[in-house]
Protein backbone atom coordinates (compact mmCIF):
# COMPACT_ATOMS: atom_id res chain seq x y z
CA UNK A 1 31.81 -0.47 -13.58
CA UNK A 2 29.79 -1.56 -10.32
CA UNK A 3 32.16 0.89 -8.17
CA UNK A 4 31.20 3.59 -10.75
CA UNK A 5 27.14 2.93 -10.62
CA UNK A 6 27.65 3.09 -6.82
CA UNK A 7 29.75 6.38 -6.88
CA UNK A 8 26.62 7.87 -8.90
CA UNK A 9 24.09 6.54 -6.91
CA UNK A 10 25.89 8.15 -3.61
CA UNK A 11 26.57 11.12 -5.28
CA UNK A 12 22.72 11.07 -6.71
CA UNK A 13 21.67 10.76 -3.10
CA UNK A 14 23.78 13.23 -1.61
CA UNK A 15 22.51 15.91 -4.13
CA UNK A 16 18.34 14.61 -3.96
CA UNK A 17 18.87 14.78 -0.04
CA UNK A 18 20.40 18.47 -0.22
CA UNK A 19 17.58 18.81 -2.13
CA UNK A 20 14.75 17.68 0.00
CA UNK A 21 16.42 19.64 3.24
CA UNK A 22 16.10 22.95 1.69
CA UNK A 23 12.77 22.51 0.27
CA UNK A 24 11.85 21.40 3.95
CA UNK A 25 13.51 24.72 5.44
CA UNK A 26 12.05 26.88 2.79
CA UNK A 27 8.45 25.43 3.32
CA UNK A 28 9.23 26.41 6.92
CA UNK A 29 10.94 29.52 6.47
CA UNK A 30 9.22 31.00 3.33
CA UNK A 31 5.75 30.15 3.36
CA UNK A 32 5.37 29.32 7.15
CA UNK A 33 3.90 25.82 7.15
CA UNK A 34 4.93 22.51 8.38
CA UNK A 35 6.26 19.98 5.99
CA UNK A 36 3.05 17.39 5.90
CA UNK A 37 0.94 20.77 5.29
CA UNK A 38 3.44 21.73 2.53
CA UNK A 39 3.13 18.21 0.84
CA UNK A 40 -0.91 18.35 1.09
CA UNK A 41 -0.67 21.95 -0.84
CA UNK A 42 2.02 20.50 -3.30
CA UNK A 43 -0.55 17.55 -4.15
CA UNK A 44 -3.44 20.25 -4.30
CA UNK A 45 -1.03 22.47 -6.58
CA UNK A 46 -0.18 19.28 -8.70
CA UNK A 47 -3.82 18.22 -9.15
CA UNK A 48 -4.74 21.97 -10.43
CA UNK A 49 -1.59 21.87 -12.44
CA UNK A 50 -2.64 18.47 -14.15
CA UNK A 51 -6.35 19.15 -14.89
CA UNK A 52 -5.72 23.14 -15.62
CA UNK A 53 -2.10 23.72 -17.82
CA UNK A 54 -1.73 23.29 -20.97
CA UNK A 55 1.48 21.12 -21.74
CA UNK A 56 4.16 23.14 -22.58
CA UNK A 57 2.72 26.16 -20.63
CA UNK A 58 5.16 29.28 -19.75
CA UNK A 59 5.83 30.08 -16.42
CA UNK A 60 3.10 32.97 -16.15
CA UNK A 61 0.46 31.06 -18.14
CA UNK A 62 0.81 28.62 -15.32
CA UNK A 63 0.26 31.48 -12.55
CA UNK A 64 -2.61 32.68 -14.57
CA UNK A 65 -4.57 29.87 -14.09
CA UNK A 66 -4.66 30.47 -10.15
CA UNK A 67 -5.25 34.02 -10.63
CA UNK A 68 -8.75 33.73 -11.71
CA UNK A 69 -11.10 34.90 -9.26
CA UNK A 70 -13.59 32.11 -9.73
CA UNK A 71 -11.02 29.21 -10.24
CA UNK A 72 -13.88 26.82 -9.47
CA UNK A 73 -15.86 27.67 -12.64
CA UNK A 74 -13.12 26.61 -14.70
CA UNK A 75 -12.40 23.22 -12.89
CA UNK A 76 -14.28 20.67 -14.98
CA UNK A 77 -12.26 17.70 -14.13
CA UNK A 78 -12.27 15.13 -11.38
CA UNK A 79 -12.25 17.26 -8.02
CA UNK A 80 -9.72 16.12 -5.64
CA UNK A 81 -11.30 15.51 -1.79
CA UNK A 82 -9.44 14.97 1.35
CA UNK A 83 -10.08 11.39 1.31
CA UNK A 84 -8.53 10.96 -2.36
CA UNK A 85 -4.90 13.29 -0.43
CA UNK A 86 -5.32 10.89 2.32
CA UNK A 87 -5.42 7.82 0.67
CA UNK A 88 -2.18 9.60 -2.01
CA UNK A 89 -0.62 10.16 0.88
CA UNK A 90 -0.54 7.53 3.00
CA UNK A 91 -1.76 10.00 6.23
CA UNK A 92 -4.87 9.61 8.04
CA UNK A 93 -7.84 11.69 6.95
CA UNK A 94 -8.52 13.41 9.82
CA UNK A 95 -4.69 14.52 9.53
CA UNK A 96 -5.44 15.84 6.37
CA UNK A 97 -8.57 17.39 6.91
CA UNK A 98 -7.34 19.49 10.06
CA UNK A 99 -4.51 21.10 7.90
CA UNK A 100 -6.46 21.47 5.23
CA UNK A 101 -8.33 23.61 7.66
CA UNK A 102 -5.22 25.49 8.30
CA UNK A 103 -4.38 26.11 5.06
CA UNK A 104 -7.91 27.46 4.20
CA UNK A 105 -7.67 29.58 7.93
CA UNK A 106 -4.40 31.02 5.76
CA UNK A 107 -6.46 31.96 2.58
CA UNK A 108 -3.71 28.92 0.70
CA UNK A 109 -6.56 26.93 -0.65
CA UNK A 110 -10.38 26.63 -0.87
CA UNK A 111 -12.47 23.44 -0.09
CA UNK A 112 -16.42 22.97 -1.12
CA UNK A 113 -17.73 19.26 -1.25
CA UNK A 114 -18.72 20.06 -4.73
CA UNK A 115 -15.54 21.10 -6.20
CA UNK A 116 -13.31 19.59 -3.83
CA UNK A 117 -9.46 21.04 -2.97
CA UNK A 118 -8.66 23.99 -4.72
CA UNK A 119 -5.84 26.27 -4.94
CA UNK A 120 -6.97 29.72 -3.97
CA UNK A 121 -6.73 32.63 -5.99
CA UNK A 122 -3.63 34.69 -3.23
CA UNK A 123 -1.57 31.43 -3.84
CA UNK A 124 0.15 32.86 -6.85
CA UNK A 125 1.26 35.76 -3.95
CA UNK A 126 2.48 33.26 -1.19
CA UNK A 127 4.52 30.35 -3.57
CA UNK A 128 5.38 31.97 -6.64
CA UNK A 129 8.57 33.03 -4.85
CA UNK A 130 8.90 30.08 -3.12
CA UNK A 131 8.75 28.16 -6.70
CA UNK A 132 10.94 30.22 -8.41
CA UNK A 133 13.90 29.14 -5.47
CA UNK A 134 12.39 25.87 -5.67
CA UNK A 135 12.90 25.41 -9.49
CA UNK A 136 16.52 27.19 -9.33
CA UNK A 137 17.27 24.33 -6.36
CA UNK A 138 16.02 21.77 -8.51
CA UNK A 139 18.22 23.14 -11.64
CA UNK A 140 21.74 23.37 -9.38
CA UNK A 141 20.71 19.68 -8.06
CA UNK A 142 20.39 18.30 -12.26
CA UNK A 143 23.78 20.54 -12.63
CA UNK A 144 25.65 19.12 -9.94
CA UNK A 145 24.24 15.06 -11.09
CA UNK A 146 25.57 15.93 -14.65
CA UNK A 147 28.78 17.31 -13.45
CA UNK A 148 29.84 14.43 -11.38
CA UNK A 149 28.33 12.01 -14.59
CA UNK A 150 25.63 10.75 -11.91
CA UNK A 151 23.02 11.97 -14.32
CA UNK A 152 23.09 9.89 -17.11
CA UNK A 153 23.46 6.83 -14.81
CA UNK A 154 20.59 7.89 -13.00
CA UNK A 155 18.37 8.23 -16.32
CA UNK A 156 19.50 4.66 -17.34
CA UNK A 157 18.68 2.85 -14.13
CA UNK A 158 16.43 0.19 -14.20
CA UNK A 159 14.48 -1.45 -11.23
């Protein structure tokens, strides 16, 4: 049984780090930012997700919300600064702060200090394609786990 849970756990690493290299490469390749700046938009994305979707929410309800032209009326919850990514993220705020100034300088997000880090309303444009690979890379990675039995192992383990 122990040389099985290892076998999965390989296998489950294998497939996550797959994964991970082709979401780097497409962050490059498809939406033309570094990796650190890709992760700072991803926690951006994730805050507007949490605060703005409504559970259960189809794939273009969840576009919708970024299409609005005045996203910021809408966001009533806790704003999300670059202090609160920094701190997430473990990178130093002036890190985050000068690529947050890139990604504004590409129209990716908007920043005011009273509504903090916002998605911007051309962001549907620049990652919907790169979430649709994203979420098709993140299906074949869950097929592959469940077709080697690594998945079910994985979904039991316990720290």
């Amino acid at each position: 049984l122990m040389k099985k849970n290892l076998d999965s756990y390989a296998e489950t690493l294998f497939h996550l780090i797959n994964f991970r290299s082709r979401q780097f490469r497409d962050s490059r390749s498809m939406i033309g930012i570094d990796y650190e700046s890709f992760i700072i938009l991803s926690t951006v994305g994730a805050h507007h997700l949490a605060h703005n979707t409504k559970q259960g929410s189809n794939w273009d309800s969840v576009w919708e919300t970024t299409r609005q032209k005045h996203v910021g009326e809408f966001y009533s919850k806790k704003k999300l600064t670059i202090f609160a990514v920094a701190h997430l993220l473990d990178i130093p705020k002036e890190t985050v702060r000068r690529k947050v100034e890139m990604l504004k300088k590409k129209k990716f997000i908007s920043y005011t200090s009273q509504l903090g880090l916002l998605p911007s309303d051309k962001i549907e444009d620049i990652m919907k394609p790169f979430a649709k690979r994203e979420l098709l890379s993140l299906a074949k990675f869950l097929q592959a786990l469940k077709k080697h039995k690594a998945l079910d192992e994985l979904l039991n383990l316990k720290e």
